[in-house]
Structures are given as C-alpha cells and as structure tokens.
C-alpha atoms as a PDB file:
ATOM      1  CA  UNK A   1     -26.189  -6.684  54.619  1.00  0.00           C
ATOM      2  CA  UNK A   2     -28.781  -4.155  55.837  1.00  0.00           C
ATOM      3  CA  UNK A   3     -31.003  -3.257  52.682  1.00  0.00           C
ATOM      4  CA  UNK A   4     -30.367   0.334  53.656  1.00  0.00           C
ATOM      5  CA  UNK A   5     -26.797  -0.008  52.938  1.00  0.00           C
ATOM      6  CA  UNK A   6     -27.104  -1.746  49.245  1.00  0.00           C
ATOM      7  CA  UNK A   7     -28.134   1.368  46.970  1.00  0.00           C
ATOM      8  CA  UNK A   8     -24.686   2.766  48.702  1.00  0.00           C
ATOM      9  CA  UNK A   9     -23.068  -0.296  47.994  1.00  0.00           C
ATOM     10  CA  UNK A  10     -24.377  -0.355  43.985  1.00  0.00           C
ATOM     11  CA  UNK A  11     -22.749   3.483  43.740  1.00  0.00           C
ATOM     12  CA  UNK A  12     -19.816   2.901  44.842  1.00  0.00           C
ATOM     13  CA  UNK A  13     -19.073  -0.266  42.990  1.00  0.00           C
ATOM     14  CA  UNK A  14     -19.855   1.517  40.063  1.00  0.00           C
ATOM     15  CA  UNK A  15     -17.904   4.396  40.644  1.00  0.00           C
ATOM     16  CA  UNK A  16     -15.145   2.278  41.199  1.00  0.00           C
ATOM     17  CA  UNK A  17     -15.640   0.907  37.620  1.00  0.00           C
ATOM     18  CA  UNK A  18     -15.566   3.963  36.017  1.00  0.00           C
ATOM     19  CA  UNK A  19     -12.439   5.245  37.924  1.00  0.00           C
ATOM     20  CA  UNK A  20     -10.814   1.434  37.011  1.00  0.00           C
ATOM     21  CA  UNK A  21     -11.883   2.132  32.877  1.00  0.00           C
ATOM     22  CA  UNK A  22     -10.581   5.434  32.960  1.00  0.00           C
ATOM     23  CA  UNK A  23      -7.375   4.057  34.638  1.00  0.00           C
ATOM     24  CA  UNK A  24      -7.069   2.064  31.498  1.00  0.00           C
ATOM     25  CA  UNK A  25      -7.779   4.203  28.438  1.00  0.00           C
ATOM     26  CA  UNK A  26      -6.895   8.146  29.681  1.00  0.00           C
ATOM     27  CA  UNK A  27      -8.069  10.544  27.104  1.00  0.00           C
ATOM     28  CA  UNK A  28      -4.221  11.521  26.452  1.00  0.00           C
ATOM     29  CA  UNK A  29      -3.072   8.017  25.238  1.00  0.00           C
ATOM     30  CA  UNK A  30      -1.368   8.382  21.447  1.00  0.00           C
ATOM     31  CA  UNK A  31      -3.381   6.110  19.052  1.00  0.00           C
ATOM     32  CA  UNK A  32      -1.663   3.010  17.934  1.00  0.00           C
ATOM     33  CA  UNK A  33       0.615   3.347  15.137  1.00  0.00           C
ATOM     34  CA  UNK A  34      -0.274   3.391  11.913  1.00  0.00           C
ATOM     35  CA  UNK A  35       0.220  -0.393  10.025  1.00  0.00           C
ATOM     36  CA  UNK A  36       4.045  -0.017   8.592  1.00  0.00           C
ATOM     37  CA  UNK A  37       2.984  -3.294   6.208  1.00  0.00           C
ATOM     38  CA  UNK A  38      -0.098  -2.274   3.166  1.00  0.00           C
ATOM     39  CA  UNK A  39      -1.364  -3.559  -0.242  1.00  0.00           C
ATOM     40  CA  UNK A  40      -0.928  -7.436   1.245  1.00  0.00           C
ATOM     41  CA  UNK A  41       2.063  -7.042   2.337  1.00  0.00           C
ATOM     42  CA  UNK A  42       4.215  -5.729  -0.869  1.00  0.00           C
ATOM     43  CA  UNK A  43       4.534  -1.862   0.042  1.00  0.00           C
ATOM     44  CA  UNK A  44       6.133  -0.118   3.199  1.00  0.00           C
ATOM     45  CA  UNK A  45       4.120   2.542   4.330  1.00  0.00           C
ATOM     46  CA  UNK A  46       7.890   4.777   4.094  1.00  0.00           C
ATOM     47  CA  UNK A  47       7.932   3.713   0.546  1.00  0.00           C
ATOM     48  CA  UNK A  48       4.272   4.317   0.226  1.00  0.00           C
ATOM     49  CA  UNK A  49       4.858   7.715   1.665  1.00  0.00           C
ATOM     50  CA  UNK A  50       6.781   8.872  -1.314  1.00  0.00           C
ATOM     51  CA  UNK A  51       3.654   8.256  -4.266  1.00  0.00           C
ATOM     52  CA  UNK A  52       2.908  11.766  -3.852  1.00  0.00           C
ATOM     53  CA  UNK A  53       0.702  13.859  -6.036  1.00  0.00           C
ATOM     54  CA  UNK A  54       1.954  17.230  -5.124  1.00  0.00           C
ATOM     55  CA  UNK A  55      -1.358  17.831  -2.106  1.00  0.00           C
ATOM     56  CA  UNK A  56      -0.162  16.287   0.903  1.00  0.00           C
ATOM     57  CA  UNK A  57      -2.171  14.293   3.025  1.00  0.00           C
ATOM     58  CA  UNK A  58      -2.128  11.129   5.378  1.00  0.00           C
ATOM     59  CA  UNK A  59      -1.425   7.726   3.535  1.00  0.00           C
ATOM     60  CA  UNK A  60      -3.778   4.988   3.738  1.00  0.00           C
ATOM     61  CA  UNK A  61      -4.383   1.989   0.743  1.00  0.00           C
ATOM     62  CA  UNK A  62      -7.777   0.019   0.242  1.00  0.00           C
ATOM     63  CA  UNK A  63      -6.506  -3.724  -0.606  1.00  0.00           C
ATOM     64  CA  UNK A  64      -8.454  -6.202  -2.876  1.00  0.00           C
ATOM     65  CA  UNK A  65      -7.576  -9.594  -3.996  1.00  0.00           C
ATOM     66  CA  UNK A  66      -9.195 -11.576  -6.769  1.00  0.00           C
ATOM     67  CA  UNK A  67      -9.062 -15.402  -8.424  1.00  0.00           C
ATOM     68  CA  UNK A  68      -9.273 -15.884 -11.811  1.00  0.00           C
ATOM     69  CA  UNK A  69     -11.026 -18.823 -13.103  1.00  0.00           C
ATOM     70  CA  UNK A  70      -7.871 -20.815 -14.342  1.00  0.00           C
ATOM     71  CA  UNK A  71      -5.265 -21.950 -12.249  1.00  0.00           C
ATOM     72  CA  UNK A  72      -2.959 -19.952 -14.765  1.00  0.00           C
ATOM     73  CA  UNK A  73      -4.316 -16.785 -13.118  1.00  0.00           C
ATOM     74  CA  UNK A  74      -3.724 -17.986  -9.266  1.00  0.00           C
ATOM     75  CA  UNK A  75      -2.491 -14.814  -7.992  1.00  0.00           C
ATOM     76  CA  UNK A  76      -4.103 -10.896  -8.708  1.00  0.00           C
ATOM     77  CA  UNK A  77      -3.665  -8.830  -5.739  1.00  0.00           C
ATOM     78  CA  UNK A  78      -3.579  -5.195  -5.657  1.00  0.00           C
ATOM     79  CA  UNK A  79      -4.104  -1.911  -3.517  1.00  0.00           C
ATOM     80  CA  UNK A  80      -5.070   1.932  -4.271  1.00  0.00           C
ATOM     81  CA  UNK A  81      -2.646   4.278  -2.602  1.00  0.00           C
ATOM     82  CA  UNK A  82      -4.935   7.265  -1.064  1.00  0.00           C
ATOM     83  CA  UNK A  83      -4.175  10.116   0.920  1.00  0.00           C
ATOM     84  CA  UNK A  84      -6.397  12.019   2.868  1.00  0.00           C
ATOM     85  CA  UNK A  85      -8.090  15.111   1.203  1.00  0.00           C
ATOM     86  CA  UNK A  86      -7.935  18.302   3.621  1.00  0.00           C
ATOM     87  CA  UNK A  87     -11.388  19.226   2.306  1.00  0.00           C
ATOM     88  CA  UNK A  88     -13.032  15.820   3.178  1.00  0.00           C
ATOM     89  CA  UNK A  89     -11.313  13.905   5.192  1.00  0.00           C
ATOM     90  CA  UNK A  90     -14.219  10.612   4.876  1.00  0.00           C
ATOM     91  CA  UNK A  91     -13.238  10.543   1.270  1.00  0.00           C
ATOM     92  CA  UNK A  92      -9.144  10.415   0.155  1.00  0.00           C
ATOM     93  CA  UNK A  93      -8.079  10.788  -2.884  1.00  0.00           C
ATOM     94  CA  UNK A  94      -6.728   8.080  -4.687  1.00  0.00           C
ATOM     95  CA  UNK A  95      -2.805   8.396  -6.096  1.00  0.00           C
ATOM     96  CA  UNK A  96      -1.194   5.509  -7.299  1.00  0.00           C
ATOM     97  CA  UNK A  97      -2.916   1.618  -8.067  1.00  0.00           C
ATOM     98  CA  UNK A  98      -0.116  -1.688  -7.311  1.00  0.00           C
ATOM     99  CA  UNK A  99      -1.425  -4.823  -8.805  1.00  0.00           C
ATOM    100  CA  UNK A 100       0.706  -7.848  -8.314  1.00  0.00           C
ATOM    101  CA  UNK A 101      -0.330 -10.743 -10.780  1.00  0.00           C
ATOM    102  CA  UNK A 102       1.201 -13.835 -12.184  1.00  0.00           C
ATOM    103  CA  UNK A 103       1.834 -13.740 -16.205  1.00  0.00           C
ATOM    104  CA  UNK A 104       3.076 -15.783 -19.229  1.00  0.00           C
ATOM    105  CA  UNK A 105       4.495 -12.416 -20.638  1.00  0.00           C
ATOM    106  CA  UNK A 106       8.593 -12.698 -20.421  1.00  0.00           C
ATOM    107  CA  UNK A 107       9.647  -9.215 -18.771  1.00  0.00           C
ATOM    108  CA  UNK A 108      10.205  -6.041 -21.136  1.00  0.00           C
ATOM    109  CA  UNK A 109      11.448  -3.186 -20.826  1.00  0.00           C
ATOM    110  CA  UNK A 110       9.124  -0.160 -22.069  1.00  0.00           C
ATOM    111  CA  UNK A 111      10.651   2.618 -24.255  1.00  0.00           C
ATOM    112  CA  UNK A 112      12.244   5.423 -22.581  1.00  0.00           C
ATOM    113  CA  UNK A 113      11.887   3.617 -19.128  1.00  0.00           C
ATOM    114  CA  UNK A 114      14.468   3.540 -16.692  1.00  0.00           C
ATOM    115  CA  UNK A 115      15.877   0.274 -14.974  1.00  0.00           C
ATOM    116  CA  UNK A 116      15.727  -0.395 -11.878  1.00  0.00           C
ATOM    117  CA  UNK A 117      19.090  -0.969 -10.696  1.00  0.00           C
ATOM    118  CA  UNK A 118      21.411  -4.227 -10.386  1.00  0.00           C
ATOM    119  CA  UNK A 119      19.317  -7.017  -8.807  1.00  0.00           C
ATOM    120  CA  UNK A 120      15.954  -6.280  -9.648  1.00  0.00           C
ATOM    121  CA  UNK A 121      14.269  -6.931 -13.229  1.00  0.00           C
ATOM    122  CA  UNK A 122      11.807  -3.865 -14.162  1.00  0.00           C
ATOM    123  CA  UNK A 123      11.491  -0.305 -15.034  1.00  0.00           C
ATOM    124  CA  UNK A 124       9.990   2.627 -13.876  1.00  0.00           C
ATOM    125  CA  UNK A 125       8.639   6.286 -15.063  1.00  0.00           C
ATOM    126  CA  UNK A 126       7.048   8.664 -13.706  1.00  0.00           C
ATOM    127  CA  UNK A 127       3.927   7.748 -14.202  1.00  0.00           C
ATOM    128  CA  UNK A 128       3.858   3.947 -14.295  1.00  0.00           C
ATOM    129  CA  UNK A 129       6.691   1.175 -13.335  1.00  0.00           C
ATOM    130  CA  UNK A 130       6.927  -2.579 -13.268  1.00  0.00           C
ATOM    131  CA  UNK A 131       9.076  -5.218 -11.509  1.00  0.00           C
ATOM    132  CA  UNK A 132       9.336  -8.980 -12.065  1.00  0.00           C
ATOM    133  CA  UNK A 133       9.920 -11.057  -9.102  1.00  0.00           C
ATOM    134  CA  UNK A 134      12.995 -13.162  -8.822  1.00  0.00           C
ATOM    135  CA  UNK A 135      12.366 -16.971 -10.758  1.00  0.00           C
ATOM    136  CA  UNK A 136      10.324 -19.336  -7.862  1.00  0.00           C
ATOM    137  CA  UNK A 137       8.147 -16.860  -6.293  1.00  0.00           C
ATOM    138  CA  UNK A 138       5.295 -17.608  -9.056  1.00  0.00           C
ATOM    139  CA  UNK A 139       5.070 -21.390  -7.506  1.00  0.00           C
ATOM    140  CA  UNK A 140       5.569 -20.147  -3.769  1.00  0.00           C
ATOM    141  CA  UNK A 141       2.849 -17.804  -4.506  1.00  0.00           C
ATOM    142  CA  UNK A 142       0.630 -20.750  -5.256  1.00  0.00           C
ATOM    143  CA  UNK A 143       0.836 -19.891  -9.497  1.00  0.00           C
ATOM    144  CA  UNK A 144       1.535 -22.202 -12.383  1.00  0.00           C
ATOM    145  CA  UNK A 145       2.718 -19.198 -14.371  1.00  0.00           C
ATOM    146  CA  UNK A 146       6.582 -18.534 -15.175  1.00  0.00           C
ATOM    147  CA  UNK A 147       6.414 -14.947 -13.646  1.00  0.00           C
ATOM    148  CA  UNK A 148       4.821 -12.720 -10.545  1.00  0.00           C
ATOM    149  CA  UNK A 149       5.140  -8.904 -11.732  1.00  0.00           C
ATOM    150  CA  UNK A 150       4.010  -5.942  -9.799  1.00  0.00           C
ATOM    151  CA  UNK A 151       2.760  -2.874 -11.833  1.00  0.00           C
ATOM    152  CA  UNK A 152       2.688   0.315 -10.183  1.00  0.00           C
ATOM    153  CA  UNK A 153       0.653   3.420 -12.251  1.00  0.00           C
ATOM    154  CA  UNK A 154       0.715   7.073 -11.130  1.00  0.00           C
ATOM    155  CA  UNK A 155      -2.197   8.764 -12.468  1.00  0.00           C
ATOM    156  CA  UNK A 156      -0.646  13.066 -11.513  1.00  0.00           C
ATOM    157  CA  UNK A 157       2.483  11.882 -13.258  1.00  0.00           C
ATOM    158  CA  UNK A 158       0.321  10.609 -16.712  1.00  0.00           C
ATOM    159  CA  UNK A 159       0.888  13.860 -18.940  1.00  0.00           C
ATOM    160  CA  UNK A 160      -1.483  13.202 -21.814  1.00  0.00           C
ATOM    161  CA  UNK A 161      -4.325  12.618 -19.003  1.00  0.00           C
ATOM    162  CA  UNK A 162      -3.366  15.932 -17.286  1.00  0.00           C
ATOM    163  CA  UNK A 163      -3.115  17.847 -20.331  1.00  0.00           C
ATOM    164  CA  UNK A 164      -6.353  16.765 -21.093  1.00  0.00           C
ATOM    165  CA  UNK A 165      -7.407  18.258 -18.100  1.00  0.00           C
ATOM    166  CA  UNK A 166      -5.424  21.277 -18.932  1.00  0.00           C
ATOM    167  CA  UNK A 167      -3.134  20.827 -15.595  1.00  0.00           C
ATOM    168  CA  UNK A 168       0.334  19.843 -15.291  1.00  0.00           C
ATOM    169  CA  UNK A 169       1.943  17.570 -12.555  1.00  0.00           C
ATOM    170  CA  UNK A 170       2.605  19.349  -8.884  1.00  0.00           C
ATOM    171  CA  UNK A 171       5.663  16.738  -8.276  1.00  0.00           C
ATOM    172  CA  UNK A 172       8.368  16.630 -10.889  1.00  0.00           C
ATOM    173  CA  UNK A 173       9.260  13.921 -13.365  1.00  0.00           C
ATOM    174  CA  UNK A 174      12.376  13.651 -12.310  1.00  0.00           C
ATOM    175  CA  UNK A 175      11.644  12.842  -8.250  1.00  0.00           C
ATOM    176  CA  UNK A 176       8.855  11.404  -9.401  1.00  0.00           C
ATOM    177  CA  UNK A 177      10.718   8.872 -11.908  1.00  0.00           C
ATOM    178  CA  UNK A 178      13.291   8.311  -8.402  1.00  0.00           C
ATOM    179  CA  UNK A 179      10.698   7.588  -6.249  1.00  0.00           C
ATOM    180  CA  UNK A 180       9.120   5.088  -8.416  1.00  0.00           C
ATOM    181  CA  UNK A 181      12.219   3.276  -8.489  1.00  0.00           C
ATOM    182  CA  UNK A 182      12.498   2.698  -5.014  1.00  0.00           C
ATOM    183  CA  UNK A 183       8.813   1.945  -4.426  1.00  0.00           C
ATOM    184  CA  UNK A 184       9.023  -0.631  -6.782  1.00  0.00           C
ATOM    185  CA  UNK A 185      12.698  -2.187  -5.546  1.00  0.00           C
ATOM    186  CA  UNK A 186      10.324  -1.956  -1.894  1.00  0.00           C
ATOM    187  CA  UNK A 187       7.735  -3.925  -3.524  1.00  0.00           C
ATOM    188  CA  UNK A 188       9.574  -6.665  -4.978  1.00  0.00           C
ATOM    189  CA  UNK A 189      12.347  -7.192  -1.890  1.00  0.00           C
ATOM    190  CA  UNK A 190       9.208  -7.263   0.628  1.00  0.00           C
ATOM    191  CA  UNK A 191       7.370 -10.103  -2.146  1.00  0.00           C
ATOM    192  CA  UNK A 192      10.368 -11.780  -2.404  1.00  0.00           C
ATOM    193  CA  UNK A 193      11.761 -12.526   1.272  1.00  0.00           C
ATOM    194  CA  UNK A 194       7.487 -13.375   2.208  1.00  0.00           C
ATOM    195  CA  UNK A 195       7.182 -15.829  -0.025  1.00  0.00           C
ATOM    196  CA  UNK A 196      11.334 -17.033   0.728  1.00  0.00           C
ATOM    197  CA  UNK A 197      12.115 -17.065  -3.098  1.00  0.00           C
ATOM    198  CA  UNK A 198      14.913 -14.031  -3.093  1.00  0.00           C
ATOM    199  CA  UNK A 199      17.038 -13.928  -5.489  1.00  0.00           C
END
C-alpha cells in the first residue's frame, strides 16, 4: 500500500471502531436489573423492599460472613438492609440487620411476639423477629448445631431507642409488625429450599 494512503487507512479503521463500540453500548440502554437475590441468598429484594423506615429510598444490603473458631459455630452470615439517603446518595442509611447463625438455644417465643403463621417456627414485632429453620438445614449448612435461626432487628421500629431520641416511628407498628412477618417467612422458605432441607 502506498505510504500516502496509510494515515487514511489508520482513521478510518478507527472510526470504524468507535461507530462498532457505540453500536454496542448506546447511551439509552436501561442498566441491568437490580440483583432480586441479597444477604447470601436468604432475602428477596420484594421482601427486602418492605423494611421501611418511613424515608424512602432505593434498597441495597452490604453482606458479611464470619467463622467462629469451633465447629459448633460453622455458620454466621448476615446483611445490613440500606436504602439510599436523598441527601447523600454515596452513603445509605442503614434500616434493618439479618444475621443467620447456627445455635444450641431450642426456639422461644418472646413475650408479646406474634407467630409466624402455620409452617414456620418464629415470631416477629415490629422491631425485631426470628425464625428457626426447618430440622436438617443446620447439617446441610455445614453446622454441628441442632438449629439455623435467622434474626431480623428493625432499629425505626425500637421505641425505647427512639424515645430516647425524642422521635417516634414514621411506619406504624402494626404494618410494620405485618411486614416483618413476611420478611422473615421470605427468609426462611428461600434458606430452606437452597440448602434442600424444607420442611
């Protein structure tokens, strides 16, 4: 090829390159959806979407796993349930902690709690609730303990903390208290039919 011709050449090939990437990824293409699955897996984002403190805002959870030094204490996952803060969007607010641990503590029932319905073994208030997996997910979750229980606590629902603070709670007890229910039925179906010991 004459030499004359190669700067040309160079141009146009990159031209074409840039015409080819912006083929590809157009300035109007929607983002990819949000993940539907958080907190390892226990929590749909739907059922996530209802821990609400009253402000709004975009869910998201920050996940964190730890290993406790016995073999007793095989399993300790958890999540913080954020949404996003309209003021400062680089730092959401947190709304709601799920821990899901194995335990040698036979399931309660806490005073003044409400259970969760036929099928599932925990409680729930507005602030806090608590679910026990069904009998066999402890060993398909890789723990020697008799149980796996998720704990779920709602700090804007936690009236002695807000009175404190001299503010009361922007969602009701009573959705609140309905809400928790069904996060927590979420949390334990999801658990269950991952690790295949349902029930």
């Amino acid at each position: 090829m004459d030499k004359k011709w190669l700067p040309l050449t160079v141009v146009l090939g990159a031209a074409t390159v840039a015409v080819v990437t912006a083929s590809v990824w157009p300035d109007d293409v929607e983002k990819p959806p949000l993940s539907k699955s958080l907190c390892h897996g226990a929590l749909s984002r739907e059922a996530a979407e209802l821990i609400d403190d009253g402000k709004g805002g975009e869910v998201s959870t920050e996940e964190w796993e730890s290993r406790g030094s016995t073999t007793d204490y095989a399993v300790f996952r958890g999540c913080h349930v954020q949404r996003a803060d309209s003021a400062n969007d680089e730092y959401p607010r947190g709304v709601a902690k799920l821990v899901v641990a194995d335990t040698r503590a036979a399931p309660y029932v806490k005073e003044g709690a409400t259970l969760l319905g036929t099928g599932f073994d925990g409680w729930a208030l507005p602030d806090q609730a608590e679910v026990t997996l069904p009998a066999g997910c402890a060993v398909r979750m890789g723990s020697t303990a008799p149980y796996i229980t998720a704990t779920l606590a709602v700090p804007s629902q936690d009236k002695e903390r807000l009175a404190r603070r001299g503010e009361t709670p922007l969602v009701d007890a009573d959705t609140a208290l309905h809400n928790n229910k069904i996060v927590m039925r979420d949390v334990a179906t999801r658990l269950a039919e991952r690790y295949g010991c349902a029930g």
